[in-house]
N, C-alpha and C. Protein backbone atom coordinates (compact mmCIF):
# COMPACT_ATOMS: atom_id res chain seq x y z
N UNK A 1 0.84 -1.19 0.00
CA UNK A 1 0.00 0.00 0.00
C UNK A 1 0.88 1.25 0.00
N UNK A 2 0.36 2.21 -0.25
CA UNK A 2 0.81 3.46 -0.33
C UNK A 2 0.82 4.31 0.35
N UNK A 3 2.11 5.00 1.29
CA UNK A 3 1.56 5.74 2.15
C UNK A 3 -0.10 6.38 2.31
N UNK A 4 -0.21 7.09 1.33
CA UNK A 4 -1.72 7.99 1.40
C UNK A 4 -2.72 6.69 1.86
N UNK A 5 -2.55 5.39 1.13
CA UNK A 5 -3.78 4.29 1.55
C UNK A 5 -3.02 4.63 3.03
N UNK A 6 -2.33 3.78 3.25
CA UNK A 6 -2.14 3.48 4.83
C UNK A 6 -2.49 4.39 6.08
N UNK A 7 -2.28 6.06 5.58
CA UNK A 7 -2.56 6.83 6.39
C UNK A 7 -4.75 7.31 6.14
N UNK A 8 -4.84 7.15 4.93
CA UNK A 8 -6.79 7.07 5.14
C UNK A 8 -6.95 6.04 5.67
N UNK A 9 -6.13 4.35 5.86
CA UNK A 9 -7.25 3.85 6.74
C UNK A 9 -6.65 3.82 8.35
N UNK A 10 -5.56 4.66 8.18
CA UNK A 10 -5.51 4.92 9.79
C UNK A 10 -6.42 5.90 10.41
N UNK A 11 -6.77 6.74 9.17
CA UNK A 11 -7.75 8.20 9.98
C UNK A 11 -9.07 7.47 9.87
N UNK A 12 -9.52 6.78 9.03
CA UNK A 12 -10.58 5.92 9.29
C UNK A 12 -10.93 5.29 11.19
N UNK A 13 -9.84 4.91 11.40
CA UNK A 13 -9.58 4.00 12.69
C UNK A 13 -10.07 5.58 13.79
N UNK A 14 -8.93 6.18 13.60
CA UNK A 14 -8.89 7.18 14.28
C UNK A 14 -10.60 8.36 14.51
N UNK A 15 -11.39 8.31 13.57
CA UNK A 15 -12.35 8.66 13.01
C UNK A 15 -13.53 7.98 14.33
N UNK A 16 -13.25 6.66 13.90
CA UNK A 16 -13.83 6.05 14.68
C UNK A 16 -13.72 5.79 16.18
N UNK A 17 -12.75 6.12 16.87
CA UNK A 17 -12.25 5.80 17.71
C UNK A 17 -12.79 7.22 18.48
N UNK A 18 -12.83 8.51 17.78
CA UNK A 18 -13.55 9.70 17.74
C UNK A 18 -14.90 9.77 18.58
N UNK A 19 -15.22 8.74 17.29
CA UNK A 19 -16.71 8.80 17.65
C UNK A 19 -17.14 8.29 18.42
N UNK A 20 -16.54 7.36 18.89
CA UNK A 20 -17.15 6.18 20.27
C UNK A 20 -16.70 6.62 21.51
N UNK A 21 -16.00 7.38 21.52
CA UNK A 21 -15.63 8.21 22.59
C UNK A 21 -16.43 9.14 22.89
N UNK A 22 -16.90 9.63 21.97
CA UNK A 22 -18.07 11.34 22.44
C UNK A 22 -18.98 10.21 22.66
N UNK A 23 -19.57 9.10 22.06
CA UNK A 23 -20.86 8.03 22.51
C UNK A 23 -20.51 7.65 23.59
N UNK A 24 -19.39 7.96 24.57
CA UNK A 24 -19.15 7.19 25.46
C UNK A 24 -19.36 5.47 25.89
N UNK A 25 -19.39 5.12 24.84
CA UNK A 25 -19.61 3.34 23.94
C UNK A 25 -17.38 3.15 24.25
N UNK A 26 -17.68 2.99 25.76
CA UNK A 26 -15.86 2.18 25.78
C UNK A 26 -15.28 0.97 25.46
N UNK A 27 -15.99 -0.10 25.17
CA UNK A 27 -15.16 -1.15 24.64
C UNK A 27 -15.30 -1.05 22.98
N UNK A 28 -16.40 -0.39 22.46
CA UNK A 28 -15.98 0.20 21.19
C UNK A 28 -14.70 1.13 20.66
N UNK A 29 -14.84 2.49 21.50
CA UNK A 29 -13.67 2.94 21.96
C UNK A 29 -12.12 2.35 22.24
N UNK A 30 -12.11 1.53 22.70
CA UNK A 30 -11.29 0.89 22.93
C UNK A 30 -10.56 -0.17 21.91
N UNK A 31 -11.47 -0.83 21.23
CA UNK A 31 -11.37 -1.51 20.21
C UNK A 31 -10.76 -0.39 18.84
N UNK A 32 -11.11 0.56 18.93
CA UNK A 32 -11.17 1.22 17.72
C UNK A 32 -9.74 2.04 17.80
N UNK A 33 -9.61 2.38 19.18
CA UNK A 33 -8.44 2.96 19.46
C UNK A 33 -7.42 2.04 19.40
N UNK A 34 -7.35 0.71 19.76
CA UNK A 34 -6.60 0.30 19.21
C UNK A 34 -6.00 -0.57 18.30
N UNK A 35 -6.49 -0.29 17.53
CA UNK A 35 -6.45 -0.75 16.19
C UNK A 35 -5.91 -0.09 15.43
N UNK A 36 -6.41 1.29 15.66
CA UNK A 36 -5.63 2.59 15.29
C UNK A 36 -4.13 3.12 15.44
N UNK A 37 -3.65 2.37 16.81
CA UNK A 37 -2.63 2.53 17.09
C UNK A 37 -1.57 1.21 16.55
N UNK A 38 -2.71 0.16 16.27
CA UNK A 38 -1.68 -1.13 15.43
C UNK A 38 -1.68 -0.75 14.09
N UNK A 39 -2.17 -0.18 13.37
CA UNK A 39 -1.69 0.04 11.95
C UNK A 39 -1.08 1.45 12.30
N UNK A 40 -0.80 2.06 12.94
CA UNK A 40 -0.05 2.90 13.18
C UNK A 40 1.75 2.82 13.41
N UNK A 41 1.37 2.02 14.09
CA UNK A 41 2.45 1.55 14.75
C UNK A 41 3.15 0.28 13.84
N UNK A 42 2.48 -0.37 12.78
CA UNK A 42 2.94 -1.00 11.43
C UNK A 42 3.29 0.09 10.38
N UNK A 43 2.62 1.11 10.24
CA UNK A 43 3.50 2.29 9.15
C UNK A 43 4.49 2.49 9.96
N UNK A 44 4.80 2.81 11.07
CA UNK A 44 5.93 3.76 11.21
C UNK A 44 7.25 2.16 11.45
N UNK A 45 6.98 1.12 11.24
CA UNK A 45 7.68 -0.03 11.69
C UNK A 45 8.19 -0.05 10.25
N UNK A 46 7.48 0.35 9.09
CA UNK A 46 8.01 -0.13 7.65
C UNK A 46 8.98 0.59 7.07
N UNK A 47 10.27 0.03 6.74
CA UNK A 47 11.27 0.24 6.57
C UNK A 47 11.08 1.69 5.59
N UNK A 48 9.97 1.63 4.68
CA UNK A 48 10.18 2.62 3.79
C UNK A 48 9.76 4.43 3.87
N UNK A 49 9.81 4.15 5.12
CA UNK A 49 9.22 5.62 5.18
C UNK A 49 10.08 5.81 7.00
N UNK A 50 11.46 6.08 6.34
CA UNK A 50 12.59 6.94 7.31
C UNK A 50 12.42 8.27 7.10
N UNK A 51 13.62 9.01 7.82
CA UNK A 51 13.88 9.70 7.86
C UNK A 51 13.18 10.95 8.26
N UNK A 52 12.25 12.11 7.61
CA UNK A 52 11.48 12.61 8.23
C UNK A 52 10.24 12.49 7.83
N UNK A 53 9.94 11.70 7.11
CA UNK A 53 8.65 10.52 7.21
C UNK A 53 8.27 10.16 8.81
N UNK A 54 9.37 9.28 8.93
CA UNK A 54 9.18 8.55 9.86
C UNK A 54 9.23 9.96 11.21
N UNK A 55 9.70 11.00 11.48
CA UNK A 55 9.64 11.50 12.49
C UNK A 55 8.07 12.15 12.41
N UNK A 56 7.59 12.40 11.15
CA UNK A 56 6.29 12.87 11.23
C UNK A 56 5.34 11.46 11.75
N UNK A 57 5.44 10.81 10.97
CA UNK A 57 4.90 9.60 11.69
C UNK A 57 4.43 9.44 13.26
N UNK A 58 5.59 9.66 13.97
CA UNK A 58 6.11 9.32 15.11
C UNK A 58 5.10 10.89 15.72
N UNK A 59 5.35 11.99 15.17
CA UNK A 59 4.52 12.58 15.81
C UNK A 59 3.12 13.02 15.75
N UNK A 60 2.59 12.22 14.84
CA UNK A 60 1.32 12.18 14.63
C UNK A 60 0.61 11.64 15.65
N UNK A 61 1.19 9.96 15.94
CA UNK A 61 1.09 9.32 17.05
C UNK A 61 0.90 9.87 18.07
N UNK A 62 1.80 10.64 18.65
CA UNK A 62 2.06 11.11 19.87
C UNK A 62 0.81 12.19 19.98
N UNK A 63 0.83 13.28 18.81
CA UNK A 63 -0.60 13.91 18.93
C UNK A 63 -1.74 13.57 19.39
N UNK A 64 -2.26 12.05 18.42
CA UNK A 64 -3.24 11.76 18.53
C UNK A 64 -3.75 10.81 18.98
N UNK A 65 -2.59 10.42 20.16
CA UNK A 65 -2.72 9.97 21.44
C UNK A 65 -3.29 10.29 22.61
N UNK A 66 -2.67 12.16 22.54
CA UNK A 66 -2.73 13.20 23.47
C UNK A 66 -4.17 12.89 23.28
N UNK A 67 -4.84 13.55 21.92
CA UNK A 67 -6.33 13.36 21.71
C UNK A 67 -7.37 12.45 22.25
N UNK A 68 -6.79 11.37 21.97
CA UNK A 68 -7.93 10.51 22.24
C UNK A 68 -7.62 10.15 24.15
N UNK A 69 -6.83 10.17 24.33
CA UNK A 69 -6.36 9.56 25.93
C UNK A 69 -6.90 10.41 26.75
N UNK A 70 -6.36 11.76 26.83
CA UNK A 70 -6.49 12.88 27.84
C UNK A 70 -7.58 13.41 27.81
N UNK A 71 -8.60 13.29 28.86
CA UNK A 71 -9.63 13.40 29.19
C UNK A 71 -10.72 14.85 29.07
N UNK A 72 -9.40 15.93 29.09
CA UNK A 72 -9.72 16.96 28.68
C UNK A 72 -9.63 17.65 27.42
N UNK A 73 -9.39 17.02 26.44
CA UNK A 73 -8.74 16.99 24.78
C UNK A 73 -10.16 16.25 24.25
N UNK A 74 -11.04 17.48 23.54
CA UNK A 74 -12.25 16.48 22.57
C UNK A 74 -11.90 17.04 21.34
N UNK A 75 -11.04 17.69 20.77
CA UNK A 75 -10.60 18.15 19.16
C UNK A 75 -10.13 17.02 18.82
N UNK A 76 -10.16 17.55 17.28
CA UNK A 76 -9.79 16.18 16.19
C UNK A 76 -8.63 17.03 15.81
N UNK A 77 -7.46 17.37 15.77
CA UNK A 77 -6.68 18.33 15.29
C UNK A 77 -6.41 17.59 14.08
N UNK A 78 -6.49 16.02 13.90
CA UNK A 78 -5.98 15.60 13.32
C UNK A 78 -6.79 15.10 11.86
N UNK A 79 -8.32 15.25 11.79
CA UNK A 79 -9.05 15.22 11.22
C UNK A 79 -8.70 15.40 9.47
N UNK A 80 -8.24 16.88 9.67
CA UNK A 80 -7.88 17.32 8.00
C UNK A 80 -6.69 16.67 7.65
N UNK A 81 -5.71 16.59 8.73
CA UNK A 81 -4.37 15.46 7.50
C UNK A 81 -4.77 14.21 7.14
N UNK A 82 -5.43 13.09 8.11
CA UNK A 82 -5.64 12.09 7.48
C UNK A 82 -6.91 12.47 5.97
N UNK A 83 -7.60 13.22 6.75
CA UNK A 83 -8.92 13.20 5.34
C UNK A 83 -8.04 13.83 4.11
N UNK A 84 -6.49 14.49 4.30
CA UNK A 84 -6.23 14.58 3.16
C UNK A 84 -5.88 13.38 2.17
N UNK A 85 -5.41 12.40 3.21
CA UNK A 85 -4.30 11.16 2.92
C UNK A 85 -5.78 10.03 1.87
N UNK A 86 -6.35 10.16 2.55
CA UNK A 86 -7.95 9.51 2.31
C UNK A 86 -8.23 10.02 0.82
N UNK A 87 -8.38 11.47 0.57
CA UNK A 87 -8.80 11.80 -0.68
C UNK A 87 -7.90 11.48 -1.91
N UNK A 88 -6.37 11.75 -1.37
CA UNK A 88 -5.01 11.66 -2.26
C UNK A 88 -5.25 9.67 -2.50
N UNK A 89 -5.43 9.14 -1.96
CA UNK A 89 -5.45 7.58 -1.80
C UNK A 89 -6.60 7.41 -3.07
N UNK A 90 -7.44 8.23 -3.07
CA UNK A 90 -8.86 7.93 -3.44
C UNK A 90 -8.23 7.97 -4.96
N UNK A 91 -7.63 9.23 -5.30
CA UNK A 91 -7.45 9.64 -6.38
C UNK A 91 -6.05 8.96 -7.43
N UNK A 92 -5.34 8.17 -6.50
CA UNK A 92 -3.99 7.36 -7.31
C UNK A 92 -5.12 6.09 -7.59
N UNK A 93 -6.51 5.83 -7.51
CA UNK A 93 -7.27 4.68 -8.17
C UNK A 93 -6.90 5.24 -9.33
């Protein structure tokens, strides 16, 4: 897959993980979150995306960790990069 796939169906995950959280629905939540964080954590493991790939990677994570974990954090900051990755994915069909 292609970065752009890999990162729309991580914001997919992430999307979801969103939403079950404001539903306060936690083993959905939970499920969704992490799942999000295993294909996450498989892009940034793949050899082909070093350097400052990989540090953006790495801090996307860490962002949208902050997001979903910390109790006082309900923004999506992260919303528009993946939905970019999603549309760019859409469009190398």
């Amino acid at each position: 897959m292609t970065l752009a796939e890999q990162l729309g169906n991580i914001g997919s995950e992430y999307e979801r993980a969103h939403r079950f959280r404001e539903q306060g629905d936690d083993s959905r939540f939970r499920s969704a979150s992490d799942r999000f964080l295993e294909l996450l954590d498989l892009t940034l493991a793949d050899p082909r995306w070093r350097g400052r790939r990989l540090r953006e990677l790495a801090r996307v994570r860490e962002t949208a960790c902050e997001e979903l974990f910390s109790p006082e954090r309900t923004e999506k900051t992260l919303h528009r990069y993946f939905f970019s990755f999603a549309l760019s994915a859409r469009r190398e069909r």
